[in-house]
PDB file of N, CA and C in Angstrom:
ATOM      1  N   UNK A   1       0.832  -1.175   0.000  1.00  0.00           N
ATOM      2  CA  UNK A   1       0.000   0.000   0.000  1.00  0.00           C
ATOM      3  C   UNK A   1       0.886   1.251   0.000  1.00  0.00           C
ATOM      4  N   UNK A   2       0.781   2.664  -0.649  1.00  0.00           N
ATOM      5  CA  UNK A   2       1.487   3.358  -0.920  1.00  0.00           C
ATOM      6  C   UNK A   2       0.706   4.327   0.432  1.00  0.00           C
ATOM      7  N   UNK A   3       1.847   4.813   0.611  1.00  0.00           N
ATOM      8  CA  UNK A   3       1.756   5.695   1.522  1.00  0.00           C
ATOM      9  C   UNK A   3       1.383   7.611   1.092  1.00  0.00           C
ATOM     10  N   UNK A   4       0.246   7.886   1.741  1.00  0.00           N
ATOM     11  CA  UNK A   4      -0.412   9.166   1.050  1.00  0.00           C
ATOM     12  C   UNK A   4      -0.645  10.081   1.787  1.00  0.00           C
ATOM     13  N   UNK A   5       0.106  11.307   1.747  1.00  0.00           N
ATOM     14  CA  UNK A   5       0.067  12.215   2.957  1.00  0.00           C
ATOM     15  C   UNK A   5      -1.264  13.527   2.478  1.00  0.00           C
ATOM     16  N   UNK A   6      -1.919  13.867   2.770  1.00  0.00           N
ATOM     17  CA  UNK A   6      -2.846  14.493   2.735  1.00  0.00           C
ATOM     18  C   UNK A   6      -2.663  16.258   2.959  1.00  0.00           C
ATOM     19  N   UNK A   7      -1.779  16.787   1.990  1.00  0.00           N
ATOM     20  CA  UNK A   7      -1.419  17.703   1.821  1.00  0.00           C
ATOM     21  C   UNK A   7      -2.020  19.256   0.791  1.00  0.00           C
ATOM     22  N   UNK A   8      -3.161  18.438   0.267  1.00  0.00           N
ATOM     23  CA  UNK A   8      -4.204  19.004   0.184  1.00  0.00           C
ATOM     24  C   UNK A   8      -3.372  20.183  -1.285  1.00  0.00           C
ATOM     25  N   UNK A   9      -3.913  21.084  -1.912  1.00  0.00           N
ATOM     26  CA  UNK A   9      -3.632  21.969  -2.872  1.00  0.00           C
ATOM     27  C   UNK A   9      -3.449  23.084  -2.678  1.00  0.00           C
ATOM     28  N   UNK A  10      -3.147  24.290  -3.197  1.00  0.00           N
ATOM     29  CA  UNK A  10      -2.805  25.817  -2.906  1.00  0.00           C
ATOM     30  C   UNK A  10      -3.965  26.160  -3.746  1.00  0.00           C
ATOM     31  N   UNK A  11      -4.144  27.656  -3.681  1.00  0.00           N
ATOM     32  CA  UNK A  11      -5.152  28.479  -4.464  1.00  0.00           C
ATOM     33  C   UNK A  11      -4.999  29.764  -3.964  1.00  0.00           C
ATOM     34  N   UNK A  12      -5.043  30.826  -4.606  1.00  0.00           N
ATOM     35  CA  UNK A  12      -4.599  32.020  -4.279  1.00  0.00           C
ATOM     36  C   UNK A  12      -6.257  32.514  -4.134  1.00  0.00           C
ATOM     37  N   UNK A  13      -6.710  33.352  -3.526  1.00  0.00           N
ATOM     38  CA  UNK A  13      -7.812  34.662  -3.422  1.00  0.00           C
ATOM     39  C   UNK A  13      -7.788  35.759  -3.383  1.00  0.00           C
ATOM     40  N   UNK A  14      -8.659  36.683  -3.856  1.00  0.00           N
ATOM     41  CA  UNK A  14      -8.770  37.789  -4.146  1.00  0.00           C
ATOM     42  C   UNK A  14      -7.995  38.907  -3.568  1.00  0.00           C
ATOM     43  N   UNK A  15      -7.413  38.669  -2.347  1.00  0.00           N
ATOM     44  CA  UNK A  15      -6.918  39.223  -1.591  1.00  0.00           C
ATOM     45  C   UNK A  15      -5.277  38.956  -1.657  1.00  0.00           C
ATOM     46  N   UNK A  16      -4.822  38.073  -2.836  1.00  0.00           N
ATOM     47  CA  UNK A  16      -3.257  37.882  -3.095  1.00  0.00           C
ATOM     48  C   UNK A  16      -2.813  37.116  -2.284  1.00  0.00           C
ATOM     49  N   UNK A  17      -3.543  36.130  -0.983  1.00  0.00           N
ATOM     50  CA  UNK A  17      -2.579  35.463  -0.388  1.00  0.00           C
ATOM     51  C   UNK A  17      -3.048  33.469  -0.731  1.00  0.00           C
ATOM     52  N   UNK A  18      -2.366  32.912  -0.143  1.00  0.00           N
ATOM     53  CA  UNK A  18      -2.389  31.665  -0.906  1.00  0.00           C
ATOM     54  C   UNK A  18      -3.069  31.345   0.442  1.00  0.00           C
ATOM     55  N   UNK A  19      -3.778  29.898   0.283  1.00  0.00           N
ATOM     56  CA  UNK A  19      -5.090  29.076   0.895  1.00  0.00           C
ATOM     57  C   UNK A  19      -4.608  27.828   0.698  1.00  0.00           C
ATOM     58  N   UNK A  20      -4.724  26.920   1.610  1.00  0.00           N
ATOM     59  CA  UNK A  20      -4.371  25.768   1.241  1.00  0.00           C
ATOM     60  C   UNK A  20      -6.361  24.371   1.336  1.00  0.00           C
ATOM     61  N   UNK A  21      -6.355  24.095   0.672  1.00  0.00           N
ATOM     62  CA  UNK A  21      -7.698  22.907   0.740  1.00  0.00           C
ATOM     63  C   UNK A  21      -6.811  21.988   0.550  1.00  0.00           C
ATOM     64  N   UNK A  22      -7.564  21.406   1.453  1.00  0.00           N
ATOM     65  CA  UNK A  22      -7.327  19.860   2.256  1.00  0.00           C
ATOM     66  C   UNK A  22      -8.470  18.649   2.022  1.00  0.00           C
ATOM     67  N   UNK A  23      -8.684  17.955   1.774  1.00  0.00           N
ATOM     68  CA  UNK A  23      -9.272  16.745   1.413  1.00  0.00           C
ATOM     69  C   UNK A  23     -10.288  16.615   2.728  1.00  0.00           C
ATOM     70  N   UNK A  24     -11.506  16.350   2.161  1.00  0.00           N
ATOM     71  CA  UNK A  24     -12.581  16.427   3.303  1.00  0.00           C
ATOM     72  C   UNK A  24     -11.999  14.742   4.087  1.00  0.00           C
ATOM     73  N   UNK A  25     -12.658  14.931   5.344  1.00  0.00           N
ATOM     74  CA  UNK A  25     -12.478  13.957   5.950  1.00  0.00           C
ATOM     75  C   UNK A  25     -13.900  12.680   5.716  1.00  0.00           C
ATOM     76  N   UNK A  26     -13.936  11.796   6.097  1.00  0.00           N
ATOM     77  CA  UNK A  26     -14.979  10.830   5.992  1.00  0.00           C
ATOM     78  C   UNK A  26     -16.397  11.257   6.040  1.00  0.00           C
ATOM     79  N   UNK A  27     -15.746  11.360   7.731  1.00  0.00           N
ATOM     80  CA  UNK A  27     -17.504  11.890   8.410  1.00  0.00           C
ATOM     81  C   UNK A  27     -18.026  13.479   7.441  1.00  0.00           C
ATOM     82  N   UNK A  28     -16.678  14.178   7.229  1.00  0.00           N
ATOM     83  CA  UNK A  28     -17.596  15.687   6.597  1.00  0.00           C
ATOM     84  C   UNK A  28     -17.626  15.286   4.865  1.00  0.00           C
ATOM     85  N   UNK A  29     -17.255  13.612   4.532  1.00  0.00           N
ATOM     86  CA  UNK A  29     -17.602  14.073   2.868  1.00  0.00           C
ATOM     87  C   UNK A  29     -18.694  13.146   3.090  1.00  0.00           C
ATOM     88  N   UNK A  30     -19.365  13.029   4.335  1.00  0.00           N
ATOM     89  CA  UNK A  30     -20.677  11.871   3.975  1.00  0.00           C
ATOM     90  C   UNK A  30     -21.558  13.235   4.156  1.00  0.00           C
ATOM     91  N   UNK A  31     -21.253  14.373   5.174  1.00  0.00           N
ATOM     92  CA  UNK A  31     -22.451  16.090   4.856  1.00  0.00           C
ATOM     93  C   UNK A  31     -22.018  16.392   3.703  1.00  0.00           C
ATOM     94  N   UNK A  32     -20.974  16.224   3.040  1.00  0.00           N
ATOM     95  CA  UNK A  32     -20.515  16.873   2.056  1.00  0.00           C
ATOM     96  C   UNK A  32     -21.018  16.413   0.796  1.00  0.00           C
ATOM     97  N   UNK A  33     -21.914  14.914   0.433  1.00  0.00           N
ATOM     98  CA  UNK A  33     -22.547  14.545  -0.476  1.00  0.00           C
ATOM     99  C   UNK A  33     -23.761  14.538  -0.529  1.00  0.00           C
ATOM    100  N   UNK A  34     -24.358  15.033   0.807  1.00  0.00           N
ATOM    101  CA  UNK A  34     -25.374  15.558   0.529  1.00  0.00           C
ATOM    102  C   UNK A  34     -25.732  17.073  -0.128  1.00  0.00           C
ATOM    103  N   UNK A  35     -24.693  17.770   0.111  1.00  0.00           N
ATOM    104  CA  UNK A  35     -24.614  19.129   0.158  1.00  0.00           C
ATOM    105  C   UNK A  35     -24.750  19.499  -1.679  1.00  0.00           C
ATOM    106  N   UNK A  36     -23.382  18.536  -2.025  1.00  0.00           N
ATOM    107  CA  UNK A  36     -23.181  18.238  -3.968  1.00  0.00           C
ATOM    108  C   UNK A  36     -24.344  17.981  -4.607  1.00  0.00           C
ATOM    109  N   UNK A  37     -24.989  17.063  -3.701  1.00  0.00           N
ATOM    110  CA  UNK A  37     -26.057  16.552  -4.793  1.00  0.00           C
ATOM    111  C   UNK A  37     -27.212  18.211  -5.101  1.00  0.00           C
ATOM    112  N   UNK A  38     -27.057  18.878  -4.133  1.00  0.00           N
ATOM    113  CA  UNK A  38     -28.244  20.277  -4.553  1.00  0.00           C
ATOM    114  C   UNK A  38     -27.591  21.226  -4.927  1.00  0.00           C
ATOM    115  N   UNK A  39     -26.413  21.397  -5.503  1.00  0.00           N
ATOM    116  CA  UNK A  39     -25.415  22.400  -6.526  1.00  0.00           C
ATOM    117  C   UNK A  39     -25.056  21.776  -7.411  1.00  0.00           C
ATOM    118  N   UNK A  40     -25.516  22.959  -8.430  1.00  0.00           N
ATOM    119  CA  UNK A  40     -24.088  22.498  -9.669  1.00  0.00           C
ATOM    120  C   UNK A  40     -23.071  22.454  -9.488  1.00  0.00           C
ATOM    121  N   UNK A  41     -21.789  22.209  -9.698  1.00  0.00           N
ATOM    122  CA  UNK A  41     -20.781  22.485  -9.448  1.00  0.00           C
ATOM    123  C   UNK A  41     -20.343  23.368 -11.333  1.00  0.00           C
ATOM    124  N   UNK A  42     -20.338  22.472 -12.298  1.00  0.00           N
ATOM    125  CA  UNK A  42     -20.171  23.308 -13.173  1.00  0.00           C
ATOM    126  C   UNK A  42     -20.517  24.956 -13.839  1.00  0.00           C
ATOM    127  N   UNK A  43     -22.476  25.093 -13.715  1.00  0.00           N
ATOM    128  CA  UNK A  43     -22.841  26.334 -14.340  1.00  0.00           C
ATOM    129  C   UNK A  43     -22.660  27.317 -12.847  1.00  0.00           C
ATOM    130  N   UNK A  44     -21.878  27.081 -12.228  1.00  0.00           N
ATOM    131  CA  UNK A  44     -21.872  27.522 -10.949  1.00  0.00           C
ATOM    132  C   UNK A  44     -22.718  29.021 -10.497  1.00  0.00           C
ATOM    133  N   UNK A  45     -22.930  29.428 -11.992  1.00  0.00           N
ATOM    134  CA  UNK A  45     -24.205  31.007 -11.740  1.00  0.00           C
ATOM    135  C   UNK A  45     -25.275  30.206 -11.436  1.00  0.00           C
ATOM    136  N   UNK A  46     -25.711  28.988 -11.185  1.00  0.00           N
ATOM    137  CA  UNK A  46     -27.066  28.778 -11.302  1.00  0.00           C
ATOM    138  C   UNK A  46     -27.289  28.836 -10.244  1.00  0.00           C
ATOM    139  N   UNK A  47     -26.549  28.811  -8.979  1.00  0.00           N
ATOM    140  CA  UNK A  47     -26.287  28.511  -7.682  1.00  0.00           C
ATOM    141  C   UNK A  47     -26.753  29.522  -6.794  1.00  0.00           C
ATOM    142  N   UNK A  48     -27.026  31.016  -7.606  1.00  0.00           N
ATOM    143  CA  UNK A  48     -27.239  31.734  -7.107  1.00  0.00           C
ATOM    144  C   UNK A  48     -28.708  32.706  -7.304  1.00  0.00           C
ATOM    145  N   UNK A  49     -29.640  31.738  -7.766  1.00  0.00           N
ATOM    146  CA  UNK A  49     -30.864  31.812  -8.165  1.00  0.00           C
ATOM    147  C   UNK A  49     -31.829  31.748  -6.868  1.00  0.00           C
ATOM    148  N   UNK A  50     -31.421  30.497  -6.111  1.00  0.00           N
ATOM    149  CA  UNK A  50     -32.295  30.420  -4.971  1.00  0.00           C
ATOM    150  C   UNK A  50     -31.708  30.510  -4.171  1.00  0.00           C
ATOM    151  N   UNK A  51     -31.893  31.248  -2.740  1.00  0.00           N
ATOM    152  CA  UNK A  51     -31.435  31.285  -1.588  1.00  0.00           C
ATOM    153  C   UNK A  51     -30.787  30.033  -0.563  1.00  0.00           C
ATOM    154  N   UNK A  52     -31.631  28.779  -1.045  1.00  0.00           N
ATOM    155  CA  UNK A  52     -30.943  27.585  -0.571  1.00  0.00           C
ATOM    156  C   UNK A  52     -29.651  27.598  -0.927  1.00  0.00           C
ATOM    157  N   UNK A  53     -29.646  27.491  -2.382  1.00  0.00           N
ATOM    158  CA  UNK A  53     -28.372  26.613  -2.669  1.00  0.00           C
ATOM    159  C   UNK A  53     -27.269  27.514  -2.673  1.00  0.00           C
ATOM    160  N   UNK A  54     -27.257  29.339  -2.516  1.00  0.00           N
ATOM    161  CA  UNK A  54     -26.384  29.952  -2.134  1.00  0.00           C
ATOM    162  C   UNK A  54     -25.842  29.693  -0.620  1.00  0.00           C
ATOM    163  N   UNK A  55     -27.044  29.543   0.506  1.00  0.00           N
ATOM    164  CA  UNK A  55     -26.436  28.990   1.657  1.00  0.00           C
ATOM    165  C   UNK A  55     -25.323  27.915   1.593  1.00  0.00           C
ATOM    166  N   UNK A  56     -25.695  26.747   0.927  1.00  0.00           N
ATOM    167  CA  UNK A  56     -25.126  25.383   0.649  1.00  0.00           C
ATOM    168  C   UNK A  56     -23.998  25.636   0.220  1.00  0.00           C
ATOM    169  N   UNK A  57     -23.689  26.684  -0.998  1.00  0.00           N
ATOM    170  CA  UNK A  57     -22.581  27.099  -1.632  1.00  0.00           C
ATOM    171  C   UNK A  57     -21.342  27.629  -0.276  1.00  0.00           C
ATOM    172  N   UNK A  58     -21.757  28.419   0.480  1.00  0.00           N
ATOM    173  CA  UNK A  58     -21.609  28.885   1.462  1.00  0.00           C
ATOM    174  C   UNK A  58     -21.027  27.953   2.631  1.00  0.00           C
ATOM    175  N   UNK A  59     -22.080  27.229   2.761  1.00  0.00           N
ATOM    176  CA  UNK A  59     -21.437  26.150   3.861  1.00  0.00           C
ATOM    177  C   UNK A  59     -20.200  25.525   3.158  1.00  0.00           C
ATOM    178  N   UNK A  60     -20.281  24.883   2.096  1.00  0.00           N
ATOM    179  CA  UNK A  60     -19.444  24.267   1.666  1.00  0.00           C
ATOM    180  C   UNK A  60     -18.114  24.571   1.293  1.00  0.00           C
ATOM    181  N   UNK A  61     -17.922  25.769   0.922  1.00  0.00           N
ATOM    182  CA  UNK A  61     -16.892  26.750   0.745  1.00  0.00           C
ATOM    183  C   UNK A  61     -16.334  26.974   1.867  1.00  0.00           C
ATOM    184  N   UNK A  62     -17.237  27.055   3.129  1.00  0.00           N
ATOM    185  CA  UNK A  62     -16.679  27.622   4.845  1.00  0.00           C
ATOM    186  C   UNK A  62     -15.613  26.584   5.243  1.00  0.00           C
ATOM    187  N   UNK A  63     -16.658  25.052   4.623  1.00  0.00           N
ATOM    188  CA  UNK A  63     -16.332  24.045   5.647  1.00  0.00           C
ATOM    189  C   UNK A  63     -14.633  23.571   4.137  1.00  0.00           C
ATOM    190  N   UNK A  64     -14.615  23.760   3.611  1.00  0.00           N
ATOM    191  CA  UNK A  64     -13.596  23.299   2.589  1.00  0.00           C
ATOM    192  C   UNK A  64     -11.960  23.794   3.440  1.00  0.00           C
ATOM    193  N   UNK A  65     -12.333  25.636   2.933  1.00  0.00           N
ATOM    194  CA  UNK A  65     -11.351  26.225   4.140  1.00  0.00           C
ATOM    195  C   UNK A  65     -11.034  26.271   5.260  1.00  0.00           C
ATOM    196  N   UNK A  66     -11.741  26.119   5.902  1.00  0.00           N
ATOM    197  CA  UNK A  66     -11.682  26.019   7.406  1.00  0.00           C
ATOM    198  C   UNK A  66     -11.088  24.853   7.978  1.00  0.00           C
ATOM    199  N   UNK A  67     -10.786  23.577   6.932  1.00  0.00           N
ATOM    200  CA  UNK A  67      -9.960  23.156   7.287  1.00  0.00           C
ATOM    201  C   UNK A  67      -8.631  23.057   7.592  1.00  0.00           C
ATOM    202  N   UNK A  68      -7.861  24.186   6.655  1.00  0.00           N
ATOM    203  CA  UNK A  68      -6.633  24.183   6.703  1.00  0.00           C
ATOM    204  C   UNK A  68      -6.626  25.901   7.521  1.00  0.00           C
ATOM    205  N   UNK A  69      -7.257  26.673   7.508  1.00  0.00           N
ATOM    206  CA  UNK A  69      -8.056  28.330   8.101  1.00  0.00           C
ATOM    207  C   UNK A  69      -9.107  28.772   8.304  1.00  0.00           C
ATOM    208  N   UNK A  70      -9.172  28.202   9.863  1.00  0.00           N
ATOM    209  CA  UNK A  70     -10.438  28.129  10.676  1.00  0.00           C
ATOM    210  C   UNK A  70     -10.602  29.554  11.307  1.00  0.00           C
ATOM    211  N   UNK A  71     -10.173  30.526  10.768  1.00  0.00           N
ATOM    212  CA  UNK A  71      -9.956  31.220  11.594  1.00  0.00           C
ATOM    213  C   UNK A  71     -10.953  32.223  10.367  1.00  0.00           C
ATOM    214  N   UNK A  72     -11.125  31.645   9.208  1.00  0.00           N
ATOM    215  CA  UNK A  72     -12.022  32.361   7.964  1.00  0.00           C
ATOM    216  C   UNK A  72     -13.289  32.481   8.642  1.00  0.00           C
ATOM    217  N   UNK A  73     -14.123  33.203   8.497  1.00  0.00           N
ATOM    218  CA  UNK A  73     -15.663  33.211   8.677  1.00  0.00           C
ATOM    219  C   UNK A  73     -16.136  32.888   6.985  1.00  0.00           C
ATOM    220  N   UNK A  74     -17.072  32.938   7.249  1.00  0.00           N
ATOM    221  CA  UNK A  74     -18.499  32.675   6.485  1.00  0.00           C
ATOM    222  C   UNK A  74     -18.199  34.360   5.377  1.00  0.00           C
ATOM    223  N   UNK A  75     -18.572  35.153   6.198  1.00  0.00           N
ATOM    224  CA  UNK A  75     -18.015  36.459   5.634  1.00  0.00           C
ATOM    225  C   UNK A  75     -16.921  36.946   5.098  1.00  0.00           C
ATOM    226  N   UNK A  76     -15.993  35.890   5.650  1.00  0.00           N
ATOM    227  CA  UNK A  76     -14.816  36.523   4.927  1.00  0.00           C
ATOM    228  C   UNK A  76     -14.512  36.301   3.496  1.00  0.00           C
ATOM    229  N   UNK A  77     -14.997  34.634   3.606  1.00  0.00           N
ATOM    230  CA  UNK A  77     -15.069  34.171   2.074  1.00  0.00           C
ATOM    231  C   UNK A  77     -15.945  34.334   1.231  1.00  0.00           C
ATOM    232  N   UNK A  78     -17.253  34.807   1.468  1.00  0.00           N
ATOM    233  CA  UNK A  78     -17.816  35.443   0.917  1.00  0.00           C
ATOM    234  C   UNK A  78     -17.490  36.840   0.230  1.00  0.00           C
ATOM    235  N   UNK A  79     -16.496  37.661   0.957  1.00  0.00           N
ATOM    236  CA  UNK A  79     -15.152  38.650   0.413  1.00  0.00           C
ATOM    237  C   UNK A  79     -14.375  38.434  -0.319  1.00  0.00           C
ATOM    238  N   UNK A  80     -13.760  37.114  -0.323  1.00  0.00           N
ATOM    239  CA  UNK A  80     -12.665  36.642  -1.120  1.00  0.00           C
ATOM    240  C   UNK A  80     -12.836  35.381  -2.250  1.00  0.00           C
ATOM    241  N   UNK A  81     -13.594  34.984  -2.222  1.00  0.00           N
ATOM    242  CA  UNK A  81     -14.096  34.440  -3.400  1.00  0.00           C
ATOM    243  C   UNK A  81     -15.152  35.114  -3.975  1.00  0.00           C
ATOM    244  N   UNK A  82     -14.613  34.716  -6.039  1.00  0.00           N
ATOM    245  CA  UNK A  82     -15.804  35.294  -6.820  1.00  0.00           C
ATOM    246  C   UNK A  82     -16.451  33.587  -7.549  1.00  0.00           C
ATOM    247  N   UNK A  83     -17.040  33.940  -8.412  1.00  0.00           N
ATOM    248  CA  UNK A  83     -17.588  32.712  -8.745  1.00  0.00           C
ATOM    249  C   UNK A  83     -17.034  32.083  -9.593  1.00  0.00           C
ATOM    250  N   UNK A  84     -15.375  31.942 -10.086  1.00  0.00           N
ATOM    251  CA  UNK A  84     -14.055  31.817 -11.049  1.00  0.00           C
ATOM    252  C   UNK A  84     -13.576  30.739  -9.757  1.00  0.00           C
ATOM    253  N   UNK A  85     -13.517  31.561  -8.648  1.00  0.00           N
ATOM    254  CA  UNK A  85     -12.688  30.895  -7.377  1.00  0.00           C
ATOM    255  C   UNK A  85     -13.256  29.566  -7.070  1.00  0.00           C
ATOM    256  N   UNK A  86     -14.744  29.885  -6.741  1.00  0.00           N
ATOM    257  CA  UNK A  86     -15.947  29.121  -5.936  1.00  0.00           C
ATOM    258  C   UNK A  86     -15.650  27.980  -6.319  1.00  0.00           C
ATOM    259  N   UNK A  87     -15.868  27.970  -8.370  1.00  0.00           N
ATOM    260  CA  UNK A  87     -15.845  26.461  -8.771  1.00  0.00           C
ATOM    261  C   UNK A  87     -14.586  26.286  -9.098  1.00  0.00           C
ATOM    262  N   UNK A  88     -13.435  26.496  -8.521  1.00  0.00           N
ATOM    263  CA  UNK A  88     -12.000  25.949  -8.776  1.00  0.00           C
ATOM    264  C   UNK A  88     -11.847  25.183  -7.449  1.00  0.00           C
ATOM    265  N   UNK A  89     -12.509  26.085  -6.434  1.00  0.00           N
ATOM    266  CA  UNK A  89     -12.295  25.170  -5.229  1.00  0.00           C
ATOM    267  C   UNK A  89     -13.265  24.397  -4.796  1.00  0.00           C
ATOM    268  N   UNK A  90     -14.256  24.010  -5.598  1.00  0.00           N
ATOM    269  CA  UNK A  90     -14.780  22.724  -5.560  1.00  0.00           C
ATOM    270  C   UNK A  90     -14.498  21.946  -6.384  1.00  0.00           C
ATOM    271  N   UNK A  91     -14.006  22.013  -7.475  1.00  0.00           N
ATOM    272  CA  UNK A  91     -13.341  21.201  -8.129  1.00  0.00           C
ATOM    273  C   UNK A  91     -12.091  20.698  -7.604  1.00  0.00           C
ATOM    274  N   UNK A  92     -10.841  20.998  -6.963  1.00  0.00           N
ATOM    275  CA  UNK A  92     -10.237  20.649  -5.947  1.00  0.00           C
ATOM    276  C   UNK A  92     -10.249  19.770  -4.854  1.00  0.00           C
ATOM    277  N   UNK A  93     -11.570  20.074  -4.361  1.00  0.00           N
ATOM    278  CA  UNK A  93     -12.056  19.574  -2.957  1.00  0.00           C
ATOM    279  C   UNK A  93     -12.695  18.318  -3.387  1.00  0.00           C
ATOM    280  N   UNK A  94     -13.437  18.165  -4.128  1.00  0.00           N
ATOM    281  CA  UNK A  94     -14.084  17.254  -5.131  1.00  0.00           C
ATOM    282  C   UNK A  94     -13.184  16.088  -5.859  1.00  0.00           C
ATOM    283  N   UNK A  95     -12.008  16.673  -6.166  1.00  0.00           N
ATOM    284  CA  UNK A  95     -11.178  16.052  -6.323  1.00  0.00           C
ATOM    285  C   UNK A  95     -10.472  15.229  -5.738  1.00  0.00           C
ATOM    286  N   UNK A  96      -9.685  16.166  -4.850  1.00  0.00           N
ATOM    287  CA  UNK A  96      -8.277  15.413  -3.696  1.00  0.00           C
ATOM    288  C   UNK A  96      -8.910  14.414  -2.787  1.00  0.00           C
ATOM    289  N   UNK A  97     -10.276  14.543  -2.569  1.00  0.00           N
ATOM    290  CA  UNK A  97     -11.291  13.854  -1.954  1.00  0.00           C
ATOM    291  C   UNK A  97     -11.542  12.637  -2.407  1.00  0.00           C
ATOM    292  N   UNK A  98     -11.276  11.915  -3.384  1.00  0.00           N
ATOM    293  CA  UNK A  98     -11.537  11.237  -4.130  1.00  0.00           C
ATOM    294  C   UNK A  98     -12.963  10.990  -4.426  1.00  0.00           C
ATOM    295  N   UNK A  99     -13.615  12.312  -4.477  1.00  0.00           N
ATOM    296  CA  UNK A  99     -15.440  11.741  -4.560  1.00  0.00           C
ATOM    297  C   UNK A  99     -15.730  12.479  -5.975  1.00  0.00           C
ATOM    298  N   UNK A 100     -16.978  11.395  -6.536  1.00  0.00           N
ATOM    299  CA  UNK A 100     -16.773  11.684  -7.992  1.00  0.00           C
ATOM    300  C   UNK A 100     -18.381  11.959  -8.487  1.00  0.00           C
ATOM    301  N   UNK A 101     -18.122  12.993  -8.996  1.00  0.00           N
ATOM    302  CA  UNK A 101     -19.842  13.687  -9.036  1.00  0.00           C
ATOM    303  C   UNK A 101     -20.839  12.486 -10.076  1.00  0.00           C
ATOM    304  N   UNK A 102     -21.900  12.580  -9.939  1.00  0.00           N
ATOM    305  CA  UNK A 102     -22.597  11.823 -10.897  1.00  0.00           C
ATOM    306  C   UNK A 102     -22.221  11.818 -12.460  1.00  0.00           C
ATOM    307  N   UNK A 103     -22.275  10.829 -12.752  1.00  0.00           N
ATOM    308  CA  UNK A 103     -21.772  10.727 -14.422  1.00  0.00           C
ATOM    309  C   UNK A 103     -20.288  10.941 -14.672  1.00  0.00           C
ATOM    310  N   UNK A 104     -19.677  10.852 -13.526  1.00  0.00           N
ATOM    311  CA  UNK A 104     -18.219  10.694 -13.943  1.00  0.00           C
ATOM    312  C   UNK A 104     -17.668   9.130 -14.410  1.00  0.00           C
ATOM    313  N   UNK A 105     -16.783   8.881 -15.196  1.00  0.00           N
ATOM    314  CA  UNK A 105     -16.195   7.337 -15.154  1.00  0.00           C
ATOM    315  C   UNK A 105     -15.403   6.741 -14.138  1.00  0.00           C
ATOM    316  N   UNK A 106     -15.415   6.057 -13.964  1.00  0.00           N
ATOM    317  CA  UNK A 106     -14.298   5.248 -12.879  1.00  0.00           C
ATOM    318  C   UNK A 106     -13.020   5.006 -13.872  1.00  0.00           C
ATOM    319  N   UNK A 107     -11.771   6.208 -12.486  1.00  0.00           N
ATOM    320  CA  UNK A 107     -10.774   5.814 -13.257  1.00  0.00           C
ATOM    321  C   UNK A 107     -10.105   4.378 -13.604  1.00  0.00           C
ATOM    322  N   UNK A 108      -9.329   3.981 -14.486  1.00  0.00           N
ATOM    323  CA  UNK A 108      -9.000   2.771 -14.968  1.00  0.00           C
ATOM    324  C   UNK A 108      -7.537   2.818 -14.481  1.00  0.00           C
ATOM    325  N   UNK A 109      -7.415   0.861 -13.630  1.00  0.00           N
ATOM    326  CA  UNK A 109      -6.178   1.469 -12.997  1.00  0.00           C
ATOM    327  C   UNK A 109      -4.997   0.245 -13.738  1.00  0.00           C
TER     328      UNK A 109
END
C-alpha cells in the first residue's frame, strides 16, 4: 500500500494570499454529499438563483477552508471568493477527496 500524505492543494484569493484545501475527511464528505447533490458544481451562476443553494454554496466553501483556516468566517469568504474561485475550489475539494460527481467514469487502474 502506498503511503499518502494528505497535503491538500494551494489556491490564491482575491486578496493575493495563498489558501491551502485539504481533502474532506470521511464523516464531513458523507455532509458533504449531501450538500453536492443540490449544486451544480459546473454552471456555478445557477447557484445563485435560490437562496438555498447559495447557503449550501456557502457552507461548503466555509467548511472546505476552514480546514486548513479556521480562523475564515463565512463572511470573509464570501469577500474573497468570486464565482471563477468558488468552482476551482470545488473542483479541488471534489477532487483530492476522491469523490466523484454523478456521471463521472471510474478511473481505470
Amino acid at each position: 500500500m502506498k503511503k499518502i500524505l494528505a497535503l491538500g492543494e494551494k489556491i490564491i484569493l482575491r486578496d493575493g494570499k495563498e489558501y491551502t484545501i485539504l481533502p474532506f475527511t470521511l464523516e464531513d464528505m458523507e455532509w458533504a454529499m449531501d450538500k453536492f447533490s443540490k449544486i451544480n458544481v459546473e454552471p456555478i451562476m445557477i447557484n445563485f438563483y435560490e437562496e438555498e443553494t447559495r447557503t449550501i454554496l456557502y457552507e461548503i466553501l466555509t467548511k472546505i477552508l476552514n480546514y486548513a483556516h479556521p480562523d475564515l468566517s463565512e463572511e470573509d469568504i464570501k469577500k474573497l471568493i468570486d464565482l471563477k474561485i468558488a468552482k476551482e475550489i470545488l473542483k479541488i475539494a471534489i477532487d483530492i477527496s476522491g469523490y466523484k460527481m454523478g456521471g463521472e467514469e471510474e478511473e481505470k487502474k
